[in-house]
C-alpha atoms as a PDB file:
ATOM      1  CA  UNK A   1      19.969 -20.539   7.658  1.00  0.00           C
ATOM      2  CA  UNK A   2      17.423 -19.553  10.363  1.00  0.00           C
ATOM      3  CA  UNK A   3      19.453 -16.977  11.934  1.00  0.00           C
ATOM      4  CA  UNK A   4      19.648 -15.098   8.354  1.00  0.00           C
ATOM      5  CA  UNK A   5      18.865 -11.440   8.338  1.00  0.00           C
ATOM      6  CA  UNK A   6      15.869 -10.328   6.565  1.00  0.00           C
ATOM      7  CA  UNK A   7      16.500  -8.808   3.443  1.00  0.00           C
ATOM      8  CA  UNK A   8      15.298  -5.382   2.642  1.00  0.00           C
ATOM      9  CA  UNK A   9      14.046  -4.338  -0.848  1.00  0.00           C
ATOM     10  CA  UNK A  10      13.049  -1.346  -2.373  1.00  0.00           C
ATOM     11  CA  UNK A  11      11.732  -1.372  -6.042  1.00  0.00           C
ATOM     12  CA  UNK A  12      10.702   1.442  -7.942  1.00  0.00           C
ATOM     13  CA  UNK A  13       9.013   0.501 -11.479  1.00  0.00           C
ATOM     14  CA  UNK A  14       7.845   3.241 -13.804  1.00  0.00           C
ATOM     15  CA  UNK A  15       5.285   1.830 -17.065  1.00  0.00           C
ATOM     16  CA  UNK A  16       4.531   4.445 -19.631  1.00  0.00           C
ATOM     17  CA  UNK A  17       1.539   2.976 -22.058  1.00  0.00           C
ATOM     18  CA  UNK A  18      -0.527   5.040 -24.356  1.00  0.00           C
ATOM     19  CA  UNK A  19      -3.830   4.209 -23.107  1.00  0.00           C
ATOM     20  CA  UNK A  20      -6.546   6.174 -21.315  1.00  0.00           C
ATOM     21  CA  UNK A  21      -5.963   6.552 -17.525  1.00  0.00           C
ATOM     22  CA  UNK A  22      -9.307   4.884 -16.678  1.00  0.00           C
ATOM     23  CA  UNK A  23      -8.538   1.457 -18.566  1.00  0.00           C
ATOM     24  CA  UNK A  24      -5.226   1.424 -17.074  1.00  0.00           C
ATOM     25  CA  UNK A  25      -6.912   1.990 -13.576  1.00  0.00           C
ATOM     26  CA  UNK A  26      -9.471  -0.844 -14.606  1.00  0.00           C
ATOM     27  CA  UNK A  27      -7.004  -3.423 -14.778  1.00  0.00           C
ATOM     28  CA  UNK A  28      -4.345  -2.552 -12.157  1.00  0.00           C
ATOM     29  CA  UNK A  29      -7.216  -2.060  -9.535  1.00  0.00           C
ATOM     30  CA  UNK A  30      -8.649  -5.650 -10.117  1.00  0.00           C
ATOM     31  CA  UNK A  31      -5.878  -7.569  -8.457  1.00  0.00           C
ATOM     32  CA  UNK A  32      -8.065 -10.178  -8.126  1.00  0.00           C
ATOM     33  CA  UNK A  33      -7.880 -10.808 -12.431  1.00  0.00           C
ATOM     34  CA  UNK A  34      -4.088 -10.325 -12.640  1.00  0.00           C
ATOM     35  CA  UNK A  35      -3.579 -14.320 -13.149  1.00  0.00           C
ATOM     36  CA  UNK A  36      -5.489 -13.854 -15.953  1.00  0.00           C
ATOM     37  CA  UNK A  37      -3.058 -11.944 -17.755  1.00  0.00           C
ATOM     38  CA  UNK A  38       0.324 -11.025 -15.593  1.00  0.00           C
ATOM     39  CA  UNK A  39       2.722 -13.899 -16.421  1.00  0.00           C
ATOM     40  CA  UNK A  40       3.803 -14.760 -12.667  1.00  0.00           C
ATOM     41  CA  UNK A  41       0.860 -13.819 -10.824  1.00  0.00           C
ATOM     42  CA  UNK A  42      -0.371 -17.732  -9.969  1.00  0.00           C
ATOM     43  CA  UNK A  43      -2.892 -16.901  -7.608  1.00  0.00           C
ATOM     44  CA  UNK A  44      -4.444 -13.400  -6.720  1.00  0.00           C
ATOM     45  CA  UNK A  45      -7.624 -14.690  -4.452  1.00  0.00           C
ATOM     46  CA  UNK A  46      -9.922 -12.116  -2.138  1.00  0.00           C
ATOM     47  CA  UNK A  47      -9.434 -13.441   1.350  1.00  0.00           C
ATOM     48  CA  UNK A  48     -11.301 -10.518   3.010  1.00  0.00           C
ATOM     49  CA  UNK A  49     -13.975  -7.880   1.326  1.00  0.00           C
ATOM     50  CA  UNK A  50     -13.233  -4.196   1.994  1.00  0.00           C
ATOM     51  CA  UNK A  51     -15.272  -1.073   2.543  1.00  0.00           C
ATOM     52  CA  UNK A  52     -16.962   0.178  -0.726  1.00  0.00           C
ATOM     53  CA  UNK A  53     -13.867   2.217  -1.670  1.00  0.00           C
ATOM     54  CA  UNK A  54     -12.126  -1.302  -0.905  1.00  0.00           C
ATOM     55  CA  UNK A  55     -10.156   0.029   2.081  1.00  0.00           C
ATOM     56  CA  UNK A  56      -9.463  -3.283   4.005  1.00  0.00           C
ATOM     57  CA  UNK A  57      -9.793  -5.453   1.332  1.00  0.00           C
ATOM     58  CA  UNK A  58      -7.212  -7.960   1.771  1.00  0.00           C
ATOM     59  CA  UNK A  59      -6.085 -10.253  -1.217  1.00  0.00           C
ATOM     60  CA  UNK A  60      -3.773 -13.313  -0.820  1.00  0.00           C
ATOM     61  CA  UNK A  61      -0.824 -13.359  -4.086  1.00  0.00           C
ATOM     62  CA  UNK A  62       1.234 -16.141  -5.155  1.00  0.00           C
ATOM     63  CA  UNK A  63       4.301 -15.451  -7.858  1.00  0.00           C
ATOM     64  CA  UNK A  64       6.588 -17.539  -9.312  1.00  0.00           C
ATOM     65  CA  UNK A  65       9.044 -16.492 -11.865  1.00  0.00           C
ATOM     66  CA  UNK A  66      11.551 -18.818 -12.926  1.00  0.00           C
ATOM     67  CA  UNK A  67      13.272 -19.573  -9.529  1.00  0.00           C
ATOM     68  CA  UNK A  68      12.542 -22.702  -7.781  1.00  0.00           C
ATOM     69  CA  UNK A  69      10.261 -21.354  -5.340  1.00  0.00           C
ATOM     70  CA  UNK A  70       6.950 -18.846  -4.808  1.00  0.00           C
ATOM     71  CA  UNK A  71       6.178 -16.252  -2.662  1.00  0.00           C
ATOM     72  CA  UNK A  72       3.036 -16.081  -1.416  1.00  0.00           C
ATOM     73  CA  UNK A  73       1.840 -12.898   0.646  1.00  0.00           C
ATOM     74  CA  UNK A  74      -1.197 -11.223   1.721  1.00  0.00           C
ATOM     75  CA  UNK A  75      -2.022  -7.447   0.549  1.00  0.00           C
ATOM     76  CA  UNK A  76      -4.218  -5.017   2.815  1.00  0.00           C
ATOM     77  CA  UNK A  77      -5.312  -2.216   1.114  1.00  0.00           C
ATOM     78  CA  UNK A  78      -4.742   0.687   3.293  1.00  0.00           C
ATOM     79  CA  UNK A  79      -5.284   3.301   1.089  1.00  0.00           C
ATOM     80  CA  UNK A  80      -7.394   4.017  -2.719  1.00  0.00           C
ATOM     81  CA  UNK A  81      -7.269   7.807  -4.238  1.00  0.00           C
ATOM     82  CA  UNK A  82      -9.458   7.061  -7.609  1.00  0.00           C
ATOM     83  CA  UNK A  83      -7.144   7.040 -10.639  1.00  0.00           C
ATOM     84  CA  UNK A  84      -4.518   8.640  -8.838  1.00  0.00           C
ATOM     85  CA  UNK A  85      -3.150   6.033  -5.988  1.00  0.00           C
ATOM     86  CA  UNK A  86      -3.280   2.627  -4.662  1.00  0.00           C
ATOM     87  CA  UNK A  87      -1.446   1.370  -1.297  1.00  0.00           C
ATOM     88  CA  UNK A  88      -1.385  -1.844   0.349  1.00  0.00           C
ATOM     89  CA  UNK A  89       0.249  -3.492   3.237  1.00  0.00           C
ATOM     90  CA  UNK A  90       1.566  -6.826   2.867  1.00  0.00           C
ATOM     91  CA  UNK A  91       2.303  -9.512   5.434  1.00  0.00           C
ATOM     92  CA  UNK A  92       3.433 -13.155   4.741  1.00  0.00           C
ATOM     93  CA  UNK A  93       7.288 -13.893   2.842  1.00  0.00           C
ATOM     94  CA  UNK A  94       7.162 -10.284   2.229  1.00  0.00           C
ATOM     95  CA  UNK A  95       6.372  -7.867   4.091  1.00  0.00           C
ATOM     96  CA  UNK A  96       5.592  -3.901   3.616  1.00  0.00           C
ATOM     97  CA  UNK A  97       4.006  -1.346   1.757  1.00  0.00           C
ATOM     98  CA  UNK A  98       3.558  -1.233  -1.937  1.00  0.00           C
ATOM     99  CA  UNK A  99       2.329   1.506  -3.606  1.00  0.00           C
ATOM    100  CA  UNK A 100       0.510   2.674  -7.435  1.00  0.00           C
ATOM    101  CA  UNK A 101       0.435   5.777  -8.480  1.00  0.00           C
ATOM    102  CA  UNK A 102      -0.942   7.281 -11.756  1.00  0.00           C
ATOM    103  CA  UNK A 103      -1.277  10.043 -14.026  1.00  0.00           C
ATOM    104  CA  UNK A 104      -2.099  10.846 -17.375  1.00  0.00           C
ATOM    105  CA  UNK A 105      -0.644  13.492 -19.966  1.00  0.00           C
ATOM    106  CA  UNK A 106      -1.029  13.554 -23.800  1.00  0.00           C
ATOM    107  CA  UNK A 107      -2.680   9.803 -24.044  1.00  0.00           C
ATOM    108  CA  UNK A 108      -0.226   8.633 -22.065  1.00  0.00           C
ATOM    109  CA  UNK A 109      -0.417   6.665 -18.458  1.00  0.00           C
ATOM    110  CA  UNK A 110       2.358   7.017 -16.089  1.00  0.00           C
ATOM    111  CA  UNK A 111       2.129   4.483 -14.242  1.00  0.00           C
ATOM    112  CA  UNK A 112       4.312   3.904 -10.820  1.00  0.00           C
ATOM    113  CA  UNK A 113       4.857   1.195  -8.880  1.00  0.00           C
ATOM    114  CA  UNK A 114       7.002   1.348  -4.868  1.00  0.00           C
ATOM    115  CA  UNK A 115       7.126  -1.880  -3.793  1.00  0.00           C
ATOM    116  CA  UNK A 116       9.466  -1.398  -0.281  1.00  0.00           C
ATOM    117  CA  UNK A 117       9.500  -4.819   2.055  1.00  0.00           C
ATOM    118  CA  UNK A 118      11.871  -7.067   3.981  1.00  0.00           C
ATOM    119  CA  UNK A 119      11.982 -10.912   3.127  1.00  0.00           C
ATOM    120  CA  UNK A 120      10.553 -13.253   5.552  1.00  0.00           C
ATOM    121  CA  UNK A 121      11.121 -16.575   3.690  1.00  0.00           C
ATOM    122  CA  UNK A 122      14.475 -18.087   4.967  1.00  0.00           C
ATOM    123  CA  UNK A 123      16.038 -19.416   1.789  1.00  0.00           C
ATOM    124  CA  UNK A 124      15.891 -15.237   0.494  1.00  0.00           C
ATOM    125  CA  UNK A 125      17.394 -14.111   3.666  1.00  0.00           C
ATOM    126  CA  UNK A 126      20.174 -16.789   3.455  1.00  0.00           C
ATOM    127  CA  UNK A 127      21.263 -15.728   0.252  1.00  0.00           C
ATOM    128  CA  UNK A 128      20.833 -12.138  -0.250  1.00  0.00           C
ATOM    129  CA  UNK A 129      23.697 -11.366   0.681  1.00  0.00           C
ATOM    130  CA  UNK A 130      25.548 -13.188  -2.330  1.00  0.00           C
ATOM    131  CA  UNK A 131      22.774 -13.258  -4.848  1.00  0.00           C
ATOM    132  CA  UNK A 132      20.834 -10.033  -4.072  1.00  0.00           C
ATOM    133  CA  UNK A 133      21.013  -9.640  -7.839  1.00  0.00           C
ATOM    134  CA  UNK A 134      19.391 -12.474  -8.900  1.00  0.00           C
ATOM    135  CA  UNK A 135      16.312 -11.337  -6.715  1.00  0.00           C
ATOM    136  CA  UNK A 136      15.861  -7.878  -8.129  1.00  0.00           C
ATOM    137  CA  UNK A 137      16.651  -9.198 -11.105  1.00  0.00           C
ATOM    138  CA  UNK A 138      13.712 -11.454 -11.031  1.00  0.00           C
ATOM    139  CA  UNK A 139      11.242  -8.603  -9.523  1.00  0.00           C
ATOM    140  CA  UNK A 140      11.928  -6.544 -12.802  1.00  0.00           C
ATOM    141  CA  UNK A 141      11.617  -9.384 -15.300  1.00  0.00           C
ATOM    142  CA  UNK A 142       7.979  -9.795 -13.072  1.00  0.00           C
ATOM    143  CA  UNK A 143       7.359  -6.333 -13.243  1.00  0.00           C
ATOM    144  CA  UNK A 144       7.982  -6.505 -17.298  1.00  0.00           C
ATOM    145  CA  UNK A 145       5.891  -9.313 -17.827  1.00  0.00           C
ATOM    146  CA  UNK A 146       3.514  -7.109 -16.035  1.00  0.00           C
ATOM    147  CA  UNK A 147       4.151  -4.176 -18.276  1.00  0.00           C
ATOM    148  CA  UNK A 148       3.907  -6.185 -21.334  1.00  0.00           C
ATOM    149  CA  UNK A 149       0.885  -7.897 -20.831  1.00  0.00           C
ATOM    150  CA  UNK A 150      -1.026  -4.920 -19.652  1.00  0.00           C
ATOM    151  CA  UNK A 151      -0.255  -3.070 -22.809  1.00  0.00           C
ATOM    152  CA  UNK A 152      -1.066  -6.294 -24.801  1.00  0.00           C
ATOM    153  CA  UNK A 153      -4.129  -7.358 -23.407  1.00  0.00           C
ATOM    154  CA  UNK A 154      -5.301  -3.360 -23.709  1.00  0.00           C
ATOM    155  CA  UNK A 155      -4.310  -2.763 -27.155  1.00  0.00           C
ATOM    156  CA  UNK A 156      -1.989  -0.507 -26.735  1.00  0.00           C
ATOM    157  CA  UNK A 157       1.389   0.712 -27.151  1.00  0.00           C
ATOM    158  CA  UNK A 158       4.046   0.331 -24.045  1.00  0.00           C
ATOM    159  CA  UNK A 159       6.674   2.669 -24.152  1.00  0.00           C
ATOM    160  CA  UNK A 160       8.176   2.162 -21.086  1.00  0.00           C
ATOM    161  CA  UNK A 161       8.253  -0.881 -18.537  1.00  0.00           C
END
């Protein structure tokens, strides 16, 4: 099982919810709150503050769905475009760039999330190649929960996610 090779993932989630831009923002931006409300977000904790655009902030994430084990990984953000983009780096059992983008239209937030990173926990690499799936299967339940619970907690309608 050491000698696995990392798994590469590429996600692409798209969340359409019928809320203003700015409350969307609000909520996505605060990583720090997502245990609050994101079923599978167990610990979001600031480990290092930013700049005062947040550039540098670096926030240390643990999720759990319903497999057996967490991942736990630390997010740099690299880059913050107010109410239009969000990128971070990560580094720990995953590791890469996710990125948030946004945009409004006729009350409605479009809401995009690029989550691209290899695996560096052992028990993933050892069996992506026969349950692959299962994992990306359990990133978009995550993802949904996400989606949900967004719209839920902001009163509004999802339409997509």
């Amino acid at each position: 099982m050491a000698n696995a090779k990392p798994a590469h993932f590429l996600f692409i989630t798209k969340w359409q919810i019928r809320a203003p831009l700015e409350r969307v923002w609000e909520m996505i931006d605060k990583t720090e709150d997502w245990p609050d409300w994101w079923k599978g977000f167990e610990q979001a904790e600031i480990i290092e503050r930013g700049d005062l655009s947040d550039i540098g902030k670096i926030i240390h994430y643990k999720v759990k769905s319903f497999l057996p084990f967490a991942l736990s990984f630390d997010l740099k953000m690299t880059a913050k475009e107010k109410y239009k983009r969000i990128t971070g780096s990560a580094t720990g059992d995953l590791e890469g760039i996710g990125e948030w983008t946004f945009e409004e239209r006729n009350d409605i937030t479009y809401i995009q999330y690029k989550w691209d990173v290899i695996s560096t926990k052992k028990i993933v690499n050892f069996l992506s190649p026969v349950l692959r799936w299962f994992f990306e299967y359990n990133h978009s339940l995550v993802m949904h929960w996400g989606a949900k619970r967004l719209a839920k907690r902001l009163h509004a309608p999802l339409l997509k996610g």
